[in-house]
Every structure is written in C-alpha cells, then in structure tokens.
N, C-alpha and C. Protein backbone atom coordinates (compact mmCIF):
# COMPACT_ATOMS: atom_id res chain seq x y z
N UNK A 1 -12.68 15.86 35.12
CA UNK A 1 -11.35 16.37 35.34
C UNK A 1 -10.60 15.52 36.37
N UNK A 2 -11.81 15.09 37.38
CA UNK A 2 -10.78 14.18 38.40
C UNK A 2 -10.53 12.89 37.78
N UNK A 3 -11.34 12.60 37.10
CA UNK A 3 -11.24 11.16 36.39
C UNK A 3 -9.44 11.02 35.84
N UNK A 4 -9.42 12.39 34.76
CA UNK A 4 -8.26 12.28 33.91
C UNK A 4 -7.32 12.89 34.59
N UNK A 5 -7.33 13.12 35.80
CA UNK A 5 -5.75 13.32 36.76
C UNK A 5 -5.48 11.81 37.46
N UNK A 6 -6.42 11.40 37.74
CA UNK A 6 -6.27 9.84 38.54
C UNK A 6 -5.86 8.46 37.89
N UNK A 7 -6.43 9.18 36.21
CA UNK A 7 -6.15 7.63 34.93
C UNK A 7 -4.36 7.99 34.72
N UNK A 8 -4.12 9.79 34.60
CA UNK A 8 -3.16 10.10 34.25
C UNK A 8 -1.62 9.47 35.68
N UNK A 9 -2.34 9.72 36.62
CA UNK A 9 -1.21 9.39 37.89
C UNK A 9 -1.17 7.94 37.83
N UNK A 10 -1.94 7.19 36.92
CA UNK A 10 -2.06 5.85 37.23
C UNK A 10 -1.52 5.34 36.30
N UNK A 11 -1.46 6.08 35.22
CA UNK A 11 -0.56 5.69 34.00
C UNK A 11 0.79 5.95 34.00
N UNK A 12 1.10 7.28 34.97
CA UNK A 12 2.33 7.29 35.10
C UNK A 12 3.10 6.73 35.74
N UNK A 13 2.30 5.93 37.32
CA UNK A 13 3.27 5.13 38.20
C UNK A 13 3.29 3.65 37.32
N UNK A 14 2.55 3.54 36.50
CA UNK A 14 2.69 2.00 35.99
C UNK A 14 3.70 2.15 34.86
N UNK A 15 4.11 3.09 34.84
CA UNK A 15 5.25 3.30 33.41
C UNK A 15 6.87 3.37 34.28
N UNK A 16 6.92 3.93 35.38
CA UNK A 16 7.72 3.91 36.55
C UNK A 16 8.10 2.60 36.88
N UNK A 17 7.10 1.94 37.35
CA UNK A 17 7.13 0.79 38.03
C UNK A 17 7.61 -0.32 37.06
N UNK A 18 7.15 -0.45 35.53
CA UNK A 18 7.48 -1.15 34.67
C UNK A 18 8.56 -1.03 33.95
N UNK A 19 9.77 0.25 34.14
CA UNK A 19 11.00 0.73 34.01
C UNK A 19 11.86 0.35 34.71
N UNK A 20 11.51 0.40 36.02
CA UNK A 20 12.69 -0.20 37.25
C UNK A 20 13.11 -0.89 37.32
N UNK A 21 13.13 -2.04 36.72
CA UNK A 21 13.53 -3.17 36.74
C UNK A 21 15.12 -3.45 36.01
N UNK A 22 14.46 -2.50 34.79
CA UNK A 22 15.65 -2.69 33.69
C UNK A 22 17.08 -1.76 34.06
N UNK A 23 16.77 -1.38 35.48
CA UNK A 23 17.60 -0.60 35.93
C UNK A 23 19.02 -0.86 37.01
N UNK A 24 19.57 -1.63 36.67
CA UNK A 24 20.38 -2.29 37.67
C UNK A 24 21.20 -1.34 38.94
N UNK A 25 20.95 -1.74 39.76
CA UNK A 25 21.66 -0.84 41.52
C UNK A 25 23.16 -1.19 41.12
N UNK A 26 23.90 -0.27 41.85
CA UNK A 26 25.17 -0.36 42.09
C UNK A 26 25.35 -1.59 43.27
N UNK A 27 24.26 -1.51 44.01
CA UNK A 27 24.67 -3.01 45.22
C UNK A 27 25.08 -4.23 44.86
N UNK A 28 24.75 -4.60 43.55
CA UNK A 28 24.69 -5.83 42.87
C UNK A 28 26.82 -5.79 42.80
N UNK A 29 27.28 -4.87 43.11
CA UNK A 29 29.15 -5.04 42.89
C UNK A 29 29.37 -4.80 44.21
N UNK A 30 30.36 -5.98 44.39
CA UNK A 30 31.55 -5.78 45.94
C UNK A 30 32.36 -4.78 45.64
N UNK A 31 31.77 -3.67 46.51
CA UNK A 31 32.93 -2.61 46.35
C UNK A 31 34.04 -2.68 47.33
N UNK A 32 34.01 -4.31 47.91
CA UNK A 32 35.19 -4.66 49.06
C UNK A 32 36.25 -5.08 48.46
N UNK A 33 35.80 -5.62 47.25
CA UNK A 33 37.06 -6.63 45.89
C UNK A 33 37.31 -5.58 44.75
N UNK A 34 38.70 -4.58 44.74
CA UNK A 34 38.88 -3.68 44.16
C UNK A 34 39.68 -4.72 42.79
N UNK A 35 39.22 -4.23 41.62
CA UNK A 35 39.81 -5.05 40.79
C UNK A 35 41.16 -3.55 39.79
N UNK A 36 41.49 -4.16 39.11
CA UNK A 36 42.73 -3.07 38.52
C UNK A 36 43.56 -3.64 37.43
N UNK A 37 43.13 -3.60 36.55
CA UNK A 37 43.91 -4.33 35.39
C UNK A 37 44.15 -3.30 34.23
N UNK A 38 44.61 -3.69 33.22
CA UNK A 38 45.25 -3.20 31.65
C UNK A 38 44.51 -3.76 30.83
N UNK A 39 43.62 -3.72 30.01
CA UNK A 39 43.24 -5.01 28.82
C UNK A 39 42.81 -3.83 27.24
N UNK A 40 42.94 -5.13 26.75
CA UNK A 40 42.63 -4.16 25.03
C UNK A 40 41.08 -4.37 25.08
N UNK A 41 40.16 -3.53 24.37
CA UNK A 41 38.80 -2.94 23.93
C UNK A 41 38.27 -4.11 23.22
N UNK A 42 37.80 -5.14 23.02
CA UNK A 42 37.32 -6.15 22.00
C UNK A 42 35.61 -5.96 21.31
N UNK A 43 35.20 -4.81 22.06
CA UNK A 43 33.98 -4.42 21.36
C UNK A 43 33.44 -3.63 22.54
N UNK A 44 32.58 -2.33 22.20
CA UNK A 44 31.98 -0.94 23.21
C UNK A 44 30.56 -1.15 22.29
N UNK A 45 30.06 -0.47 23.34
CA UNK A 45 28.50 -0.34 23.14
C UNK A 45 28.38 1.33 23.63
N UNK A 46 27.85 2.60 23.33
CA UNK A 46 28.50 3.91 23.54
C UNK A 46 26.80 4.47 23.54
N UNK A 47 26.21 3.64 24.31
CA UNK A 47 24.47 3.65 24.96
C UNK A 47 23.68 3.75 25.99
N UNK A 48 23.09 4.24 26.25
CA UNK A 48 21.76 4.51 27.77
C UNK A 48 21.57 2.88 27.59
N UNK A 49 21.62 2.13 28.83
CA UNK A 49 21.60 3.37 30.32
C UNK A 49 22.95 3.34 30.46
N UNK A 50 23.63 2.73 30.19
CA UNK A 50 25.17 2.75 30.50
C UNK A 50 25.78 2.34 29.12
N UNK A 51 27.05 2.87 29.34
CA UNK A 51 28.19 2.26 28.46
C UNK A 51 28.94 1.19 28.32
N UNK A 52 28.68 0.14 27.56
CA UNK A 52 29.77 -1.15 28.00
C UNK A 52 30.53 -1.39 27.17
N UNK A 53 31.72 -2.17 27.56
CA UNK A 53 32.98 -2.12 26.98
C UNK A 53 33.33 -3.81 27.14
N UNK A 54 33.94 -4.63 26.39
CA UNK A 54 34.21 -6.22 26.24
C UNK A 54 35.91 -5.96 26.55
N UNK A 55 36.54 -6.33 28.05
CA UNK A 55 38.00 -5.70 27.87
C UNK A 55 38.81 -7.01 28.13
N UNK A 56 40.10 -7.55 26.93
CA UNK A 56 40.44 -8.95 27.60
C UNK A 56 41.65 -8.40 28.39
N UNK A 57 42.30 -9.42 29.42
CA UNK A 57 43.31 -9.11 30.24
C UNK A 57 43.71 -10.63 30.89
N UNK A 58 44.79 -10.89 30.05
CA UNK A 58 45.52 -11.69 30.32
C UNK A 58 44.51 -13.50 30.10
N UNK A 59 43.82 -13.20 28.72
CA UNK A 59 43.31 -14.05 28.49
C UNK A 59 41.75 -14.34 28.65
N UNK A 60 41.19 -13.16 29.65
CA UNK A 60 39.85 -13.35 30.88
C UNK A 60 38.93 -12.26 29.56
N UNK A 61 37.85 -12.28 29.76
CA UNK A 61 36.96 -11.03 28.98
C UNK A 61 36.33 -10.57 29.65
N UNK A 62 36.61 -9.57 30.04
CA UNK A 62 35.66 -8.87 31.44
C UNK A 62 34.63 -7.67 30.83
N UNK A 63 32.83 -8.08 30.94
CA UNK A 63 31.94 -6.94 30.64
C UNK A 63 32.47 -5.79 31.59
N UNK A 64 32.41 -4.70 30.77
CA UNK A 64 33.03 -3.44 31.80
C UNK A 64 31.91 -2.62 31.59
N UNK A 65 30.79 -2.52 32.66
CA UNK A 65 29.72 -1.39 32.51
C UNK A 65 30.47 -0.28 33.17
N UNK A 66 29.92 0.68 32.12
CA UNK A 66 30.36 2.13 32.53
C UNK A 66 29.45 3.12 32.96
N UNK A 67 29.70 4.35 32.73
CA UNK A 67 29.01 5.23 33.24
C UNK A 67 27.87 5.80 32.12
N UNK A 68 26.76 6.10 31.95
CA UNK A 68 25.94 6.98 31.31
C UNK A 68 26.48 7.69 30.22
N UNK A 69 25.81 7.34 28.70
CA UNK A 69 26.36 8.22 27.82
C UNK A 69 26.56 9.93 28.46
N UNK A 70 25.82 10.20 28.74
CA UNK A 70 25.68 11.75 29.04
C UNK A 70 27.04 12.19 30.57
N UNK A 71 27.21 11.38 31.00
CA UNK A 71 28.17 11.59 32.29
C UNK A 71 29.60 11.17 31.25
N UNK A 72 29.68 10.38 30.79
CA UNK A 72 30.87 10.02 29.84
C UNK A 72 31.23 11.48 29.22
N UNK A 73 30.08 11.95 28.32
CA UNK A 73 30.74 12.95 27.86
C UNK A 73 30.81 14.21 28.59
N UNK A 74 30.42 14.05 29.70
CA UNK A 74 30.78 15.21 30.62
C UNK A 74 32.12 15.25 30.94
N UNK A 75 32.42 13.94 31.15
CA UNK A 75 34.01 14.05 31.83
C UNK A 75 34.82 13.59 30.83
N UNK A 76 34.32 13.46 29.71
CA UNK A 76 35.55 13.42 28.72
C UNK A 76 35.62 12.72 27.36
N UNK A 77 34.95 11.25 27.91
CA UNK A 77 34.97 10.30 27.62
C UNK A 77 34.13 9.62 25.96
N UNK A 78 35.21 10.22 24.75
CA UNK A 78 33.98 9.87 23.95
C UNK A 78 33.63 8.25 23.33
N UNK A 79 33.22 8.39 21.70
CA UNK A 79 32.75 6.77 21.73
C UNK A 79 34.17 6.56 21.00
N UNK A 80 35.04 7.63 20.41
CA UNK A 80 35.88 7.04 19.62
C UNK A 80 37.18 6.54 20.62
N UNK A 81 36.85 7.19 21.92
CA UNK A 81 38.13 6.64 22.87
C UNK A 81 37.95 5.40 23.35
N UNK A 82 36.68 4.67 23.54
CA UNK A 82 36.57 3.46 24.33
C UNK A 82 36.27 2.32 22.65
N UNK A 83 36.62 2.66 21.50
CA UNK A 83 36.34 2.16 20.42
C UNK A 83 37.26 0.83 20.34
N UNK A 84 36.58 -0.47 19.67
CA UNK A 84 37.63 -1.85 19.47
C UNK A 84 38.86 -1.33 19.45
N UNK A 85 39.87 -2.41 20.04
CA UNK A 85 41.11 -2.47 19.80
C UNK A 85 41.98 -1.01 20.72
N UNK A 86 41.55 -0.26 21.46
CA UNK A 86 42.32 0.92 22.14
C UNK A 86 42.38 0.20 23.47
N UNK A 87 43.16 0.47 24.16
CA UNK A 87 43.90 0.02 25.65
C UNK A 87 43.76 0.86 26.57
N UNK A 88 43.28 0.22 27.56
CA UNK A 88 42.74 1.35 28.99
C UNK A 88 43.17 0.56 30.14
N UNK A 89 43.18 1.01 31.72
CA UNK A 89 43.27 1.25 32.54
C UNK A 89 41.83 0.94 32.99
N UNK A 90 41.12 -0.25 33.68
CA UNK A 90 39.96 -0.07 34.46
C UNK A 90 40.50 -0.20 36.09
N UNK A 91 39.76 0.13 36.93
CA UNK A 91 39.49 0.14 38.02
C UNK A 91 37.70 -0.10 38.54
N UNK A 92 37.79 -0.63 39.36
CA UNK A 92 36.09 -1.17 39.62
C UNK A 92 35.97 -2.24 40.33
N UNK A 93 34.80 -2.57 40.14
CA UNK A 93 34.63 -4.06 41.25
C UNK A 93 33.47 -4.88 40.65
N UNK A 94 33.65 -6.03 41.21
CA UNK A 94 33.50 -7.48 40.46
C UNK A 94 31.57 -7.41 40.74
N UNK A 95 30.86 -7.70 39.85
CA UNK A 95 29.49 -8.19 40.43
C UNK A 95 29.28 -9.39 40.76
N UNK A 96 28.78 -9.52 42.27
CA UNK A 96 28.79 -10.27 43.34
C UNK A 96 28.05 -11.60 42.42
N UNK A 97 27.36 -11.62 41.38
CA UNK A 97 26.65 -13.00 40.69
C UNK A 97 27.23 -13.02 39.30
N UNK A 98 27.22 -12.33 38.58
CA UNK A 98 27.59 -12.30 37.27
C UNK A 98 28.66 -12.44 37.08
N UNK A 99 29.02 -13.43 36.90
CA UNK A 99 30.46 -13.94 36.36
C UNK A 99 31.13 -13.07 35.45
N UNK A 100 32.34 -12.71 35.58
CA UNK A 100 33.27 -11.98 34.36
C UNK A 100 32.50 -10.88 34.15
N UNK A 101 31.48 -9.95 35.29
CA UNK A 101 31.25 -8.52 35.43
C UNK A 101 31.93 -7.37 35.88
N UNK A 102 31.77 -6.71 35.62
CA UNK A 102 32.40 -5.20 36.11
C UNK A 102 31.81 -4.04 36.44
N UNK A 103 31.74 -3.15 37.45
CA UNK A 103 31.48 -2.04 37.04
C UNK A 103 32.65 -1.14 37.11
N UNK A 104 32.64 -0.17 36.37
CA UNK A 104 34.19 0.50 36.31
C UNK A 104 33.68 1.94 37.37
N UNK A 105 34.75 1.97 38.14
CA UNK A 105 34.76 3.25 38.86
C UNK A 105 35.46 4.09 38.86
N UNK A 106 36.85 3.71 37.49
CA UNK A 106 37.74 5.03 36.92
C UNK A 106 38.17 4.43 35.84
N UNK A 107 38.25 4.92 34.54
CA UNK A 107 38.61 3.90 33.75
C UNK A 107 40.20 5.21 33.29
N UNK A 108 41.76 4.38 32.59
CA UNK A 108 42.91 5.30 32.19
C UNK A 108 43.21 5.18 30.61
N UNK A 109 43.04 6.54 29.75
CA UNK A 109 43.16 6.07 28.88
C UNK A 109 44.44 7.07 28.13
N UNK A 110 45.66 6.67 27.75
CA UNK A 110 46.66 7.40 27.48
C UNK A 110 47.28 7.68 28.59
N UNK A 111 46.93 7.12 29.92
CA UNK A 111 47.14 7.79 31.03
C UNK A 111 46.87 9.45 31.75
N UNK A 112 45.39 9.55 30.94
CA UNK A 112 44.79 10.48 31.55
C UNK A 112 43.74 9.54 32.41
N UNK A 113 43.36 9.91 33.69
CA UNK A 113 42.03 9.55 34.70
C UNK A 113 40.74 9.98 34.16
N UNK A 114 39.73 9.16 33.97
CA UNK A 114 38.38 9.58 34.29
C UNK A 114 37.76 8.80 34.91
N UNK A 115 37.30 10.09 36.38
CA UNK A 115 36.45 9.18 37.35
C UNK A 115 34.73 9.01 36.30
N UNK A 116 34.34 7.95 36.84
CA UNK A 116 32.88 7.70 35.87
C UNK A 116 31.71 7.80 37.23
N UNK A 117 31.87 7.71 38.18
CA UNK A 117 30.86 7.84 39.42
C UNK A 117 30.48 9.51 39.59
C-alpha cells in the first residue's frame, strides 16, 4: 500500500513538472509599455490554454494571446466574436522577447469592454 501511494505521488509530480513548462507566466510582458490599437481579426484560435487572435494594425500583425477559453466565456467573449475579419479594440502589453507579441488585458468589440485578466 505504501509502495502504490509513493509510485502514485511520484507519478503525479512528474506529470506536474512535465506540464509547466508549456505554461507561459505573465512576466514574460512589460506591463510598463501599454500598447492600444484598432486592427481587423486575420485568423483566432478559440483554445486552452489561451485564446489567440492574428490582429493587423496599420500594416504590423500582432499575436494577441488572450484569456482562457473558459474565462472568455465567462465574460462574454465567444469564438464567433473574435472570428476572421471582425474589428476590435486591444489593449495589453508587448512581450519583452517575442517580437510582434501581445498579451491582451481588455480587448473592445462593438464598443462593448471585456476585461480578460
């Protein structure tokens, strides 16, 4: 019995430990460089762990990671609103390595607000 609580705790921190990774921190974005633009939808992804959105603005294509399918649709946000070709409102900040990243920290769509944090 102690055997299969100790294989079991050992199987579970190595399933933990081998998950984390794929998990990106919010530290990785300057939340000192507030970004704020208009751009059209050029392709969404509407998936765990996050939601991403391809948004151009003024020529630039900015990845826009969003918030958690499940927090999206808490506050509003479904797949047919962030779908190709619809026009939003991001707000967010730039990731400090990844070129032409985002994370969005309110995105406007019709000019309704949804905070995504």
């Amino acid at each position: 019995m102690v055997l299969l609580k100790n294989t079991c705790a050992v199987l579970l921190f190595c399933l933990c430990v081998s998950f984390s990774p794929m998990h990106h921190g919010w530290a990785n974005y300057d939340q000192k460089k507030v970004l704020d633009y208009t751009g059209v939808i050029q392709e969404s992804a509407y998936e765990n762990p996050h939601a991403t959105i391809k948004v151009t603005d003024k020529k630039k294509v900015w990845t826009v990671v969003l918030a958690p399918v499940s927090r999206m649709q808490t506050r509003g946000v479904s797949a047919e609103m962030i779908k190709k070709g619809a026009s939003l409102r991001v707000v967010g900040y730039p990731h400090k390595q990844v070129k032409d990243e985002m994370r969005a920290e309110r995105i406007f769509i019709n000019n309704q607000k949804y905070e995504l944090r």
